[in-house]
Protein backbone atom coordinates (compact mmCIF):
# COMPACT_ATOMS: atom_id res chain seq x y z
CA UNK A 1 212.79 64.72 233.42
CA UNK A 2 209.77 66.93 233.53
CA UNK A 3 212.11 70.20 233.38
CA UNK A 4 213.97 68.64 230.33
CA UNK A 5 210.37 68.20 228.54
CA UNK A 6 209.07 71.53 228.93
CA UNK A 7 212.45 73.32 228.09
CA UNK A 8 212.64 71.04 224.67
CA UNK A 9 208.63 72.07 224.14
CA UNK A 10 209.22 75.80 224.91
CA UNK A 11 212.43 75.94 222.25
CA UNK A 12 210.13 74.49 219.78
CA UNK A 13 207.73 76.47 220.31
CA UNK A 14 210.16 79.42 220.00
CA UNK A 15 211.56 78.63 216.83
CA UNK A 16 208.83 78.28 215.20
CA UNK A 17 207.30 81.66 216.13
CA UNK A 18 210.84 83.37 214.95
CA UNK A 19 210.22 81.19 211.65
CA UNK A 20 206.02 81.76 211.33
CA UNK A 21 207.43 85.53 211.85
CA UNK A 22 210.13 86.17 209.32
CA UNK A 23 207.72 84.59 206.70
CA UNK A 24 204.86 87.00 207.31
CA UNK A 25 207.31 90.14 207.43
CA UNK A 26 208.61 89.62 203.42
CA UNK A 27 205.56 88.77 201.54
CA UNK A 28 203.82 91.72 201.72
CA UNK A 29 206.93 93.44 200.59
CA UNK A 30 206.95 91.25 196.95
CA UNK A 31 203.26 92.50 196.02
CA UNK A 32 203.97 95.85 196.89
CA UNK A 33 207.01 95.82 194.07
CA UNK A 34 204.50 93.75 191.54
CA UNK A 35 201.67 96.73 190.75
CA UNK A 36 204.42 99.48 190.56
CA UNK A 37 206.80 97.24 187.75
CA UNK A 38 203.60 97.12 185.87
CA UNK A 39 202.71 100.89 185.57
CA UNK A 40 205.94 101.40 184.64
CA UNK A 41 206.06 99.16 181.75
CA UNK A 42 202.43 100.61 180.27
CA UNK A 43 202.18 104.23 179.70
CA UNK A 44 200.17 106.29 177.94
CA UNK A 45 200.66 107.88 174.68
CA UNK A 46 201.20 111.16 174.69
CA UNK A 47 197.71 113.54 173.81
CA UNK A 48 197.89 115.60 171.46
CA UNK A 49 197.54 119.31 171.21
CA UNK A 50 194.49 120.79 172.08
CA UNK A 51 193.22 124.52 171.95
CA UNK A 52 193.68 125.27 175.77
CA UNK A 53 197.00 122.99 175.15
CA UNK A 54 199.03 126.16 174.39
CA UNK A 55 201.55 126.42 177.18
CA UNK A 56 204.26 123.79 175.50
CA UNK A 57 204.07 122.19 179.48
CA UNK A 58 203.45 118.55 178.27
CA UNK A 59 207.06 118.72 177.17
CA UNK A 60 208.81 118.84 180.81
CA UNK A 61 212.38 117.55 180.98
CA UNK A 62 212.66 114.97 183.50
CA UNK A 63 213.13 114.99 187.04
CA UNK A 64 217.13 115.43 187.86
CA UNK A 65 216.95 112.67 190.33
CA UNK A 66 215.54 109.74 187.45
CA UNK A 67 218.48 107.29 187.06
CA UNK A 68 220.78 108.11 183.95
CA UNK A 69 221.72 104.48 183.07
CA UNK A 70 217.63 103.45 183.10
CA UNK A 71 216.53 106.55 180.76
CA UNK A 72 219.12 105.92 177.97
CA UNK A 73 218.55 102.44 178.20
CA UNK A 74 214.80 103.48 177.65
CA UNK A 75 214.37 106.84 175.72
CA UNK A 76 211.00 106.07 174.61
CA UNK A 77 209.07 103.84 176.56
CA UNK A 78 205.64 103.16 174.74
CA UNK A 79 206.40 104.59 171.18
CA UNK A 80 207.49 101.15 170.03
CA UNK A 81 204.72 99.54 168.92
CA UNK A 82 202.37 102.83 167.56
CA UNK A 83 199.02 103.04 167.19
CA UNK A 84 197.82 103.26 163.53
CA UNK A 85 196.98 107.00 162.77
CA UNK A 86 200.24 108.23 165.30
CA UNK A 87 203.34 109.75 164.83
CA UNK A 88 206.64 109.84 166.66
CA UNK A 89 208.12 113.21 166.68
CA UNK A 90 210.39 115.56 168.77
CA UNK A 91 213.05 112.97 168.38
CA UNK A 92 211.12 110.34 169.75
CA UNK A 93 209.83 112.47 172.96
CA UNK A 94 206.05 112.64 171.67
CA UNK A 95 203.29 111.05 169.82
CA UNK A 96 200.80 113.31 168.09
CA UNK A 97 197.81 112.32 165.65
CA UNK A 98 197.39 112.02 162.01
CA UNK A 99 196.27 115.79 160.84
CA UNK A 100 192.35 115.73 160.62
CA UNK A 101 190.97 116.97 157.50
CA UNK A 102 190.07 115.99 154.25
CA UNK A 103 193.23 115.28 151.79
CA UNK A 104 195.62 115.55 155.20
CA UNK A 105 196.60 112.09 155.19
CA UNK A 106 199.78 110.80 155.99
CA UNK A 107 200.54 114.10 157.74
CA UNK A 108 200.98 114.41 161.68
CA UNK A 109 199.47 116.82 163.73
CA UNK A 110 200.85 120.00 165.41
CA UNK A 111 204.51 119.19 166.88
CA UNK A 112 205.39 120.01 170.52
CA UNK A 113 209.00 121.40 170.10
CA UNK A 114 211.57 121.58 172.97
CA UNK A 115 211.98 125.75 174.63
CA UNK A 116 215.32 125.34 172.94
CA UNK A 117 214.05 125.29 169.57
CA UNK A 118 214.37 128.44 167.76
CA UNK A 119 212.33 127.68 165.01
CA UNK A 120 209.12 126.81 166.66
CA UNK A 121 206.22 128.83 166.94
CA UNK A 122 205.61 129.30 170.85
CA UNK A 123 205.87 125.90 171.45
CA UNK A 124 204.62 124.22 168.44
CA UNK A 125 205.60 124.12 164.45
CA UNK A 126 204.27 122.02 161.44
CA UNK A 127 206.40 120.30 159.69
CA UNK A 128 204.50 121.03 156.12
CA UNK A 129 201.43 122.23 155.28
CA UNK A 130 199.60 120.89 152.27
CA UNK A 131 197.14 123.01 149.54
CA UNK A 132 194.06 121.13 149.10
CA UNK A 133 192.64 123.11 146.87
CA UNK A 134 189.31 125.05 146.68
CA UNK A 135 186.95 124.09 148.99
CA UNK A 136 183.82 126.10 150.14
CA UNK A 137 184.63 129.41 151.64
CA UNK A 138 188.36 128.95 150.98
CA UNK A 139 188.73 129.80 146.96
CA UNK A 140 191.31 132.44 147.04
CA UNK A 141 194.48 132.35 145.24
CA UNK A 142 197.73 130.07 146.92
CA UNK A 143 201.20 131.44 146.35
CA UNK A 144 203.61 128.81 146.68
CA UNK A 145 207.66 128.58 147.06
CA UNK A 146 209.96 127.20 144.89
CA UNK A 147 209.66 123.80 146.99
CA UNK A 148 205.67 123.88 146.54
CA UNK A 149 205.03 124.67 149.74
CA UNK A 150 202.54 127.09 150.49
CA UNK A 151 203.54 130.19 151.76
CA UNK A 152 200.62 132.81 151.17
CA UNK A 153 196.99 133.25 150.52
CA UNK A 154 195.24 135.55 149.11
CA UNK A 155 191.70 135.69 150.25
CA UNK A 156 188.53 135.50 147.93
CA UNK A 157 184.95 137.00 148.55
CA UNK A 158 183.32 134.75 151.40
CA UNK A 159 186.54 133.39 152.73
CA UNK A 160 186.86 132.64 156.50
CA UNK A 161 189.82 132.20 158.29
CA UNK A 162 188.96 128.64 159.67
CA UNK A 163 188.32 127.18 156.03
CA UNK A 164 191.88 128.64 154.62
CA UNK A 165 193.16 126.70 157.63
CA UNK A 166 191.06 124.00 156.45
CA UNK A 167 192.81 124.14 152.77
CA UNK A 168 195.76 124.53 154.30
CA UNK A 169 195.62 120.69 156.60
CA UNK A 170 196.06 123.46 159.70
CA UNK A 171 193.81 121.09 161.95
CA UNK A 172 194.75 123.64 165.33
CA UNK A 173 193.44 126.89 164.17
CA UNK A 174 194.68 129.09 166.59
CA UNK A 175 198.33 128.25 164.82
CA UNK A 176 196.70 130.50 161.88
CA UNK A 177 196.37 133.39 163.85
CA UNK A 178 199.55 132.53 165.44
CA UNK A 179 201.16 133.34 162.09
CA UNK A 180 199.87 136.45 161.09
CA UNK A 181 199.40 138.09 164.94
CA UNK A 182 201.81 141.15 163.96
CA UNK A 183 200.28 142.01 161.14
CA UNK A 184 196.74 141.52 161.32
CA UNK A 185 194.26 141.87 164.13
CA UNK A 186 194.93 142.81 167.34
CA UNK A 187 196.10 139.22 168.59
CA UNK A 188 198.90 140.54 170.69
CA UNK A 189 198.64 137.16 173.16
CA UNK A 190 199.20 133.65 172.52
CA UNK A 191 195.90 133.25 174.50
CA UNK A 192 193.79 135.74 172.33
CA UNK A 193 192.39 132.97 169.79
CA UNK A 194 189.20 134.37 168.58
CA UNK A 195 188.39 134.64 164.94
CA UNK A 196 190.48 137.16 162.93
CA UNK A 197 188.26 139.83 160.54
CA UNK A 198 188.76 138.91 157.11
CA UNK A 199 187.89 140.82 154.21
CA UNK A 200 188.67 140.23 150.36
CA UNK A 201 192.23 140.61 148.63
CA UNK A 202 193.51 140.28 152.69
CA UNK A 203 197.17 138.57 152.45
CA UNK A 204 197.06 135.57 155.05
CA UNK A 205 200.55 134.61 155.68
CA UNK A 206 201.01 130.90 155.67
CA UNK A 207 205.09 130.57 156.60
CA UNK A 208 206.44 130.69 160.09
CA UNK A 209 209.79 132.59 158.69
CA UNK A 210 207.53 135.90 157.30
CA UNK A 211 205.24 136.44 160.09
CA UNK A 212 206.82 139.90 160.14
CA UNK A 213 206.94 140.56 156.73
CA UNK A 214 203.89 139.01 155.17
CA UNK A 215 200.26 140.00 155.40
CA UNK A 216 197.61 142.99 155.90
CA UNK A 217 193.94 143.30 157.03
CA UNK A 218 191.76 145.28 154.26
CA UNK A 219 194.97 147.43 153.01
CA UNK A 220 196.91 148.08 156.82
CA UNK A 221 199.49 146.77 157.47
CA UNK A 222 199.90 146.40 161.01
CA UNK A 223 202.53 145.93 163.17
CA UNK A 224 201.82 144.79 167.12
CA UNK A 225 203.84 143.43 169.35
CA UNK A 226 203.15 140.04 170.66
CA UNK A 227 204.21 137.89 173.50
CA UNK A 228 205.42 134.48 172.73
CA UNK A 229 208.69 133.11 170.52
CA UNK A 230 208.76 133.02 166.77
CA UNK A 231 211.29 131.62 164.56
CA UNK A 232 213.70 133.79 162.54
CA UNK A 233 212.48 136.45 160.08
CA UNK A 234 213.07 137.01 156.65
């Protein structure tokens, strides 16, 4: 009788260790999953451009390995609720800021654009710029195409550079120099943003299709080579 007891109290005592065991081993396995389902489901917006944001690597492709069925099911996580003063662009692959600026509203920011865009200037474009008008060191003369748009300045005495990219809602001013690199200056790099000499009756060239063909720095017309993409010329 005694053997039968303690064999009976042993098997209990057995089972319930297996039991007490299996329970301990899958909980911590649940709140592991819980913080990792939440990250996913809350990123961050995008930030825009700034001026040491010139390499176009915020706009990666994604890892080969990500699951195809969850990223089309998913193409823009985030961008679906937008934050007032934001813009969805690149197809819904970015989210850049309202242009900064006085009379720029309604107007996003600089544009990342994709390595296989041929119209984009390194890794950037505007969609539009916008004339102001006159403000304070920025009364020169606008030239304009037959959509409005302007294409060209013509500079005035006591222009600067920044405040025709002022007039002009161009709210990253290195883009300016960007545009007229071959044929003013000597802003051969993308990285080579200081301030461009300006003098009066200068050409600025405003239009990412004539950055070749429009421009000159107190009568020369100059013509150096640079190192980063630019759309088609015409």
């Amino acid at each position: 009788m005694r053997t039968t007891r303690w064999a009976v109290l042993s098997a209990v005592v057995t089972a319930a260790a297996v039991v007490g065991g299996c329970s301990t081993g899958d909980e911590p396995a649940v709140e592991q999953n819980e913080p990792a389902q939440e990250a996913s489901q809350d990123p961050s917006p995008a930030a825009p451009p700034s001026d040491r944001d010139v390499d176009g690597s915020a706009d990666q492709p994604s890892d080969d390995s990500t699951d195809t069925a969850t990223t089309t099911e998913q193409p823009s996580p985030g961008f679906e609720d937008v934050p007032e003063g934001y813009y969805v662009v690149d197809n819904g692959r970015a989210m850049v800021a309202e242009r900064a600026g006085a009379g720029c509203e309604g107007m996003p920011g600089l544009e990342p654009r994709p390595d296989d865009d041929e119209h984009r200037v390194h890794g950037y474009w505007y969609s539009q710029l916008r004339d102001v008008g006159p403000i304070a060191r920025a009364t020169g003369e606008a030239i304009y195409d037959d959509d409005g748009q302007p294409v060209a300045y013509v500079a005035a005495p006591g222009d600067t550079m920044r405040a025709i990219a002022a007039r002009f809602c161009i709210d990253h001013y290195p883009y300016l120099e960007w545009i007229n690199a071959i044929r003013r200056g000597d802003r051969t790099s993308i990285m080579d943003t200081a301030s461009m000499t300006l003098y009066a009756g200068d050409t600025i060239n405003l239009n990412p299709y004539t950055i070749a063909t429009v421009g000159d720095e107190n009568g020369v017309v100059r013509d150096n080579a640079i190192d980063f993409h630019i759309p088609p010329q015409h």
